[in-house]
N, C-alpha and C. Protein backbone atom coordinates (compact mmCIF):
# COMPACT_ATOMS: atom_id res chain seq x y z
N UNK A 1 80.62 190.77 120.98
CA UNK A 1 81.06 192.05 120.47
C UNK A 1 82.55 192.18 120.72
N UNK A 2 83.52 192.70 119.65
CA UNK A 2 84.43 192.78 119.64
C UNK A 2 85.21 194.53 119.51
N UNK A 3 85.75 195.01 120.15
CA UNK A 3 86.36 196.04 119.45
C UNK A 3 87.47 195.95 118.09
N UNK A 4 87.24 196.76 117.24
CA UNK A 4 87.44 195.96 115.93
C UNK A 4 88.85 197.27 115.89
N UNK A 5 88.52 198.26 115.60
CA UNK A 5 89.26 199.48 115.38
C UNK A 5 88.90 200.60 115.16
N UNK A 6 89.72 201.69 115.76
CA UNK A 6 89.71 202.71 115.86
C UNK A 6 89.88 203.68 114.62
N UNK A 7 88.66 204.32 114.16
CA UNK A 7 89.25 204.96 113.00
C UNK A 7 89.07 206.90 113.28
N UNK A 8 89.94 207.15 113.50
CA UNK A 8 90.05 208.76 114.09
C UNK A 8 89.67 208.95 115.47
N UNK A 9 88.54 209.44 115.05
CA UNK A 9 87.75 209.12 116.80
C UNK A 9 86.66 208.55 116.74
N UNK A 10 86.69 207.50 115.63
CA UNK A 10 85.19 206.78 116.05
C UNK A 10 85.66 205.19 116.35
N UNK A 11 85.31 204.35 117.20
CA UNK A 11 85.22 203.13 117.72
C UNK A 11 84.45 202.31 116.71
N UNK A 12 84.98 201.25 116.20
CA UNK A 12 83.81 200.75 115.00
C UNK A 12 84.33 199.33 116.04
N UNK A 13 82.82 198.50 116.43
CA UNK A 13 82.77 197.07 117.37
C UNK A 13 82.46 196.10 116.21
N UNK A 14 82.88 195.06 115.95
CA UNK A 14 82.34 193.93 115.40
C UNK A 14 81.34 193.30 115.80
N UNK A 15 80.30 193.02 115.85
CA UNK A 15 79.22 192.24 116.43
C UNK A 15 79.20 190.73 115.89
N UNK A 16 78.62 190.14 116.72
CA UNK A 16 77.91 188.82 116.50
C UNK A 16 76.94 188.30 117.10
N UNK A 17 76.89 187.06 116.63
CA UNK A 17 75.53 186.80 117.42
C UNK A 17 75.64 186.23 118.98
N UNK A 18 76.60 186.50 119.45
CA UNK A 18 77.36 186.24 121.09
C UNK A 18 76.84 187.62 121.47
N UNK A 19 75.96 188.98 120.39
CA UNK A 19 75.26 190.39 121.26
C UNK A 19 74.91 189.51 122.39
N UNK A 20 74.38 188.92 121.91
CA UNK A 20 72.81 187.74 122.80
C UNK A 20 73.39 186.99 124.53
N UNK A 21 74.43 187.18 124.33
CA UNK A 21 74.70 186.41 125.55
C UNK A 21 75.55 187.22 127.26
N UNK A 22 75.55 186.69 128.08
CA UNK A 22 75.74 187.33 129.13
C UNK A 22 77.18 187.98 128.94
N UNK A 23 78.39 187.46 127.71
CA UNK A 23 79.74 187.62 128.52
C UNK A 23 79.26 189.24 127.75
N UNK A 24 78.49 189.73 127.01
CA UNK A 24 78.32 191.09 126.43
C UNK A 24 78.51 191.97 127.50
N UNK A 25 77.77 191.58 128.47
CA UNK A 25 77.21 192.79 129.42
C UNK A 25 78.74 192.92 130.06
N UNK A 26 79.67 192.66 130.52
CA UNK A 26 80.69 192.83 130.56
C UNK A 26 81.85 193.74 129.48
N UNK A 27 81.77 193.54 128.16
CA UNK A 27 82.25 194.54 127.30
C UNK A 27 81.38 195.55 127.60
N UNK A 28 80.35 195.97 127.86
CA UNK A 28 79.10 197.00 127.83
C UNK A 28 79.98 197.83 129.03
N UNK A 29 79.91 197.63 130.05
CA UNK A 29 80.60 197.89 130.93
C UNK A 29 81.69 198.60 131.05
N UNK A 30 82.74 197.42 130.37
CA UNK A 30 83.61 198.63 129.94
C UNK A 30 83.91 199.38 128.80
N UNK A 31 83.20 199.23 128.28
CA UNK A 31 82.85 200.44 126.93
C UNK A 31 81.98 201.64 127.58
N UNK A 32 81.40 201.43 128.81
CA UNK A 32 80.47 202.83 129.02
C UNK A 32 81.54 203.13 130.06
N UNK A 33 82.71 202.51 131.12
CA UNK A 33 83.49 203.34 131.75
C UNK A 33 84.44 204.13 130.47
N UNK A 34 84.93 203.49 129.13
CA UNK A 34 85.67 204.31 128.61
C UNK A 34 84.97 205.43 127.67
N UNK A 35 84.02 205.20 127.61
CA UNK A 35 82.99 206.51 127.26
C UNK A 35 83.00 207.87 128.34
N UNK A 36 82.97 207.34 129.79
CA UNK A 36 82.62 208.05 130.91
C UNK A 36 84.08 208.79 131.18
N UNK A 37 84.76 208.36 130.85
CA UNK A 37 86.41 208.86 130.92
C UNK A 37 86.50 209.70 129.74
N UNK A 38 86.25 209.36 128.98
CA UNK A 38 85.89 210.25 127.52
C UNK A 38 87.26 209.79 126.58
N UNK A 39 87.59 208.56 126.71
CA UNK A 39 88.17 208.12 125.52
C UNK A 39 87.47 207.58 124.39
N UNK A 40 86.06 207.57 124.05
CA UNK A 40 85.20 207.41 122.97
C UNK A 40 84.35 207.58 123.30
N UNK A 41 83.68 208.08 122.50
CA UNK A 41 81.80 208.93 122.21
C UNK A 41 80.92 208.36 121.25
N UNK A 42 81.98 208.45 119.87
CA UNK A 42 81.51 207.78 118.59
C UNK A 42 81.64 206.38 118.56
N UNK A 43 80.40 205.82 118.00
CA UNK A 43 80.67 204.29 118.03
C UNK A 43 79.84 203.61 116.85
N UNK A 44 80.69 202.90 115.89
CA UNK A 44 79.66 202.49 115.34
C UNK A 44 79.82 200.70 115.24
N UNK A 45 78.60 199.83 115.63
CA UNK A 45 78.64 198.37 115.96
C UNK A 45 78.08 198.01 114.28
N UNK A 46 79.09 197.22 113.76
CA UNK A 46 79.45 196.61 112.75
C UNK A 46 77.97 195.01 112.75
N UNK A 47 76.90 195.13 112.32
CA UNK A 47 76.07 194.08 112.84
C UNK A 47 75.94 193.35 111.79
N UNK A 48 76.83 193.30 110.70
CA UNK A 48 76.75 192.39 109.54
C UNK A 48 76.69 191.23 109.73
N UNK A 49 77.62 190.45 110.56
CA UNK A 49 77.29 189.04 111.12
C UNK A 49 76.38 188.43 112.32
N UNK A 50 75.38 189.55 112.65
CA UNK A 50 74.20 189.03 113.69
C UNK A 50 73.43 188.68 112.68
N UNK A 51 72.78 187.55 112.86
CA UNK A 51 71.47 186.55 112.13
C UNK A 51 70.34 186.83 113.14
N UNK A 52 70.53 187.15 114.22
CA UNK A 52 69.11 186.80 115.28
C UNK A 52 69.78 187.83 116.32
N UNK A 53 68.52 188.56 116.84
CA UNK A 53 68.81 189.55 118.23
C UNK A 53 67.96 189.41 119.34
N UNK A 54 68.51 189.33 120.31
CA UNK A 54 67.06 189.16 121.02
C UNK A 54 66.93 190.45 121.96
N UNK A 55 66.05 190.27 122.98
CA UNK A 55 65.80 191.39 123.75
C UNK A 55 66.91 191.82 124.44
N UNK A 56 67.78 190.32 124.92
CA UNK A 56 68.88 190.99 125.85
C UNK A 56 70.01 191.86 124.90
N UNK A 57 70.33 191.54 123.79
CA UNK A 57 71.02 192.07 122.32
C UNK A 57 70.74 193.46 122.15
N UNK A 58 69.31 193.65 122.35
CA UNK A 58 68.86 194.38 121.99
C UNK A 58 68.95 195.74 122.61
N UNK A 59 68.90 195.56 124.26
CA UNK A 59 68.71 196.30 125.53
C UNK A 59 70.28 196.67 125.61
N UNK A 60 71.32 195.76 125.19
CA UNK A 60 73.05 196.11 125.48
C UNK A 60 72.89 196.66 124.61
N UNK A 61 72.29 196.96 123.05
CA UNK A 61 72.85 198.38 122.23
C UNK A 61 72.34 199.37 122.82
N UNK A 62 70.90 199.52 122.93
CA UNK A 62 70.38 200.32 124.08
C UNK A 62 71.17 201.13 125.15
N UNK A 63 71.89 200.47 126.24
CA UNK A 63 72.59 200.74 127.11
C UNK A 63 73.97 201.61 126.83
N UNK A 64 74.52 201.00 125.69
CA UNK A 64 75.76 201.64 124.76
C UNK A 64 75.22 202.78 124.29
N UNK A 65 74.11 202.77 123.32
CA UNK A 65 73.91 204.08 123.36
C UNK A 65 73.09 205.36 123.82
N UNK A 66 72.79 204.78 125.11
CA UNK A 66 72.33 205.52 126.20
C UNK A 66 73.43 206.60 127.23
N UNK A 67 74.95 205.30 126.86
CA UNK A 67 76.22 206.09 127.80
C UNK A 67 77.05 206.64 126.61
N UNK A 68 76.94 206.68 124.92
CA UNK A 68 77.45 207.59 124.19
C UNK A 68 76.66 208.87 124.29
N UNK A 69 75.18 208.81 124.67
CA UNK A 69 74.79 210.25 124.32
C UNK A 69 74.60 210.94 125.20
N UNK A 70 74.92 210.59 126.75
CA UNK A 70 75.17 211.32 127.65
C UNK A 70 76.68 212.24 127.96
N UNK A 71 77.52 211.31 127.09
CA UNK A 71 78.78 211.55 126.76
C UNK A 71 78.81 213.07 125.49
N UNK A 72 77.36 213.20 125.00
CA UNK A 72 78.01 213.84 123.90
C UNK A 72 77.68 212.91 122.91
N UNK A 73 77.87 211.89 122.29
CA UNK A 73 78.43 210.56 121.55
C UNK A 73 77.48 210.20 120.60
N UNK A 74 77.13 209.41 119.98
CA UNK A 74 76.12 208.14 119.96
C UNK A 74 76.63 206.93 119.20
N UNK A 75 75.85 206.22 118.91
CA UNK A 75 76.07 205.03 118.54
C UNK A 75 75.05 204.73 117.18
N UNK A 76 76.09 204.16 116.43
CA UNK A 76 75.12 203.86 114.80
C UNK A 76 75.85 202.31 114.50
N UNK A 77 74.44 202.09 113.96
CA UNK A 77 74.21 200.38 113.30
C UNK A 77 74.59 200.61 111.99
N UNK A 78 75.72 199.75 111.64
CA UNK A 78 76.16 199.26 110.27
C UNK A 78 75.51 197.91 110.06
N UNK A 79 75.31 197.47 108.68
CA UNK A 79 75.21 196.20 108.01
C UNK A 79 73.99 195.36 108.50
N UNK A 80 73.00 195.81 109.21
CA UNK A 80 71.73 195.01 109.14
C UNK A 80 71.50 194.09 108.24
N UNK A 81 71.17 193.08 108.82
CA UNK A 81 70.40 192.11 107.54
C UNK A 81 68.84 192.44 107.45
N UNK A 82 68.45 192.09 106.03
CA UNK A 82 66.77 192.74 105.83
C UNK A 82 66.11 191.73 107.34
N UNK A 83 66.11 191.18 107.65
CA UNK A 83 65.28 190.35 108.68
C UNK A 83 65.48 191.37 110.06
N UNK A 84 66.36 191.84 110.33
CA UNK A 84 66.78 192.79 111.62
C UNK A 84 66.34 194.04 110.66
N UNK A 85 66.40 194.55 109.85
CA UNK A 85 65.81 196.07 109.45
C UNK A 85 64.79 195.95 109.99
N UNK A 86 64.04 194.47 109.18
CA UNK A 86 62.28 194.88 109.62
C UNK A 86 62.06 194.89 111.35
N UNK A 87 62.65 194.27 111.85
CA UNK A 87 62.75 194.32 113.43
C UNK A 87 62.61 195.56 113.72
N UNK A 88 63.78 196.51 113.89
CA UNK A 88 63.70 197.57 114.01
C UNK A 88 62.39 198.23 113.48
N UNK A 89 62.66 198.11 112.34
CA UNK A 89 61.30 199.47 111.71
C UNK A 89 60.23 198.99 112.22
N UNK A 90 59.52 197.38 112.37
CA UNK A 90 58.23 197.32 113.31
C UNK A 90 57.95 197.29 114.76
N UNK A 91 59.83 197.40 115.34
CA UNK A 91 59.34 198.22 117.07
C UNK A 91 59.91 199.11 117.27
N UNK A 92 59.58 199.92 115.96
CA UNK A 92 60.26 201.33 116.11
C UNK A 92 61.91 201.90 116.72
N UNK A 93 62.66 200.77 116.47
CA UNK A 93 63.72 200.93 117.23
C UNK A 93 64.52 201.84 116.05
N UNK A 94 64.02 202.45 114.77
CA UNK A 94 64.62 203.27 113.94
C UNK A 94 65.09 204.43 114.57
N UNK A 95 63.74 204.40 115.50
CA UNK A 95 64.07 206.16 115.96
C UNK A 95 65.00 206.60 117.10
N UNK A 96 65.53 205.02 117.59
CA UNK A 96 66.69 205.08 118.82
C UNK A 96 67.79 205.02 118.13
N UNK A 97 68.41 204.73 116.44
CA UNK A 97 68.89 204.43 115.91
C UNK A 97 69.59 205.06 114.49
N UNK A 98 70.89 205.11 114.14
CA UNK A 98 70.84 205.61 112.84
C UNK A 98 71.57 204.51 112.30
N UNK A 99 70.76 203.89 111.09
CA UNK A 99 71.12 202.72 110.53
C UNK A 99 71.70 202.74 109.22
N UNK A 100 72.65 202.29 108.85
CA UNK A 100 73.37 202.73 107.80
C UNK A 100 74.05 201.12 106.83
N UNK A 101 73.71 200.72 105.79
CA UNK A 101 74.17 199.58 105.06
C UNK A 101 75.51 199.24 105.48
N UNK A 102 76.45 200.17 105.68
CA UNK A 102 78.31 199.02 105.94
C UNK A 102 78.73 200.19 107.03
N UNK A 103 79.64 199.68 107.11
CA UNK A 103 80.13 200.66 108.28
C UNK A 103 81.05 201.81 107.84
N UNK A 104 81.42 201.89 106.51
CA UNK A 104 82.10 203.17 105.81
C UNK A 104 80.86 203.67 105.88
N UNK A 105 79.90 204.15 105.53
CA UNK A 105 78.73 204.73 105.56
C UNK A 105 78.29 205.46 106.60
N UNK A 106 78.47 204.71 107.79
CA UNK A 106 78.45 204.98 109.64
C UNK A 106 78.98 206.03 109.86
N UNK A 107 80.52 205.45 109.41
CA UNK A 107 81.88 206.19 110.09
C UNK A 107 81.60 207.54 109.40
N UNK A 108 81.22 207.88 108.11
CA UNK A 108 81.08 208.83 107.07
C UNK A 108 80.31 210.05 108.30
N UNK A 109 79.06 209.17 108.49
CA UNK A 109 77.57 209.83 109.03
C UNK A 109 78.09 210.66 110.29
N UNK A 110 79.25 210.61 111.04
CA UNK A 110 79.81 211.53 111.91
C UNK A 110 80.76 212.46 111.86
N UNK A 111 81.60 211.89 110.79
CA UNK A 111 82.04 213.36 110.10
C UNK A 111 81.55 214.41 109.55
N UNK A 112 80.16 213.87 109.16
CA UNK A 112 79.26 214.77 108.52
C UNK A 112 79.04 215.74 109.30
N UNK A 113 78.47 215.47 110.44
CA UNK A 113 77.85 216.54 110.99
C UNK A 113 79.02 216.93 112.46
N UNK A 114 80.36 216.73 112.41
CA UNK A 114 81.19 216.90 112.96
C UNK A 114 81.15 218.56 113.67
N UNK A 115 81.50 218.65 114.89
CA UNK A 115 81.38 219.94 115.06
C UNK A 115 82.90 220.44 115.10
């Protein structure tokens, strides 16, 4: 996972398929101290280039957006591939989730309901 850029106040991360691996839990880390400081809330992880997720992948978006919505915040999935949709929708991970085709779409989905 990469921080990609900042667009207003939302954080848009690049993902890959390195979600999966240990050096993640380290960005996780410090993405939930700069959440906890309150330099970002909004986040949306760009997952167009993950092919495969696994549990540990799975548990670090989890965690991210466990410390955006304590913040206030949350966190939304751009660019699923159909193989990760169905993931989600058959372990219900829709409903931890707001999933959106590209990440203009994402970024859109919090202005929307902007307070």
């Amino acid at each position: 996972m990469q921080p990609h850029q900042i667009d207003r106040d939302v954080l848009i991360i690049q993902a890959t398929d390195a979600i999966n691996a240990d050096q993640t839990m380290a960005m996780i880390d410090q993405l939930e101290a700069e959440i906890d400081a309150g330099k970002c809330r909004k986040i949306v992880v760009d997952c167009s280039q993950i092919e495969f997720l696994s549990s540990f992948g799975l548990s670090m978006l989890l965690r991210l957006r466990n410390a955006a919505r304590q913040s206030k915040g949350d966190v939304k999935l751009a660019g699923l591939k159909p193989i990760l949709l169905e993931m989600f929708r058959l372990s219900k991970m829709t409903q931890q989730f707001m999933l959106y085709p590209d990440v203009e779409q994402a970024r859109q989905g919090f202005h929307l309901k902007s307070t």
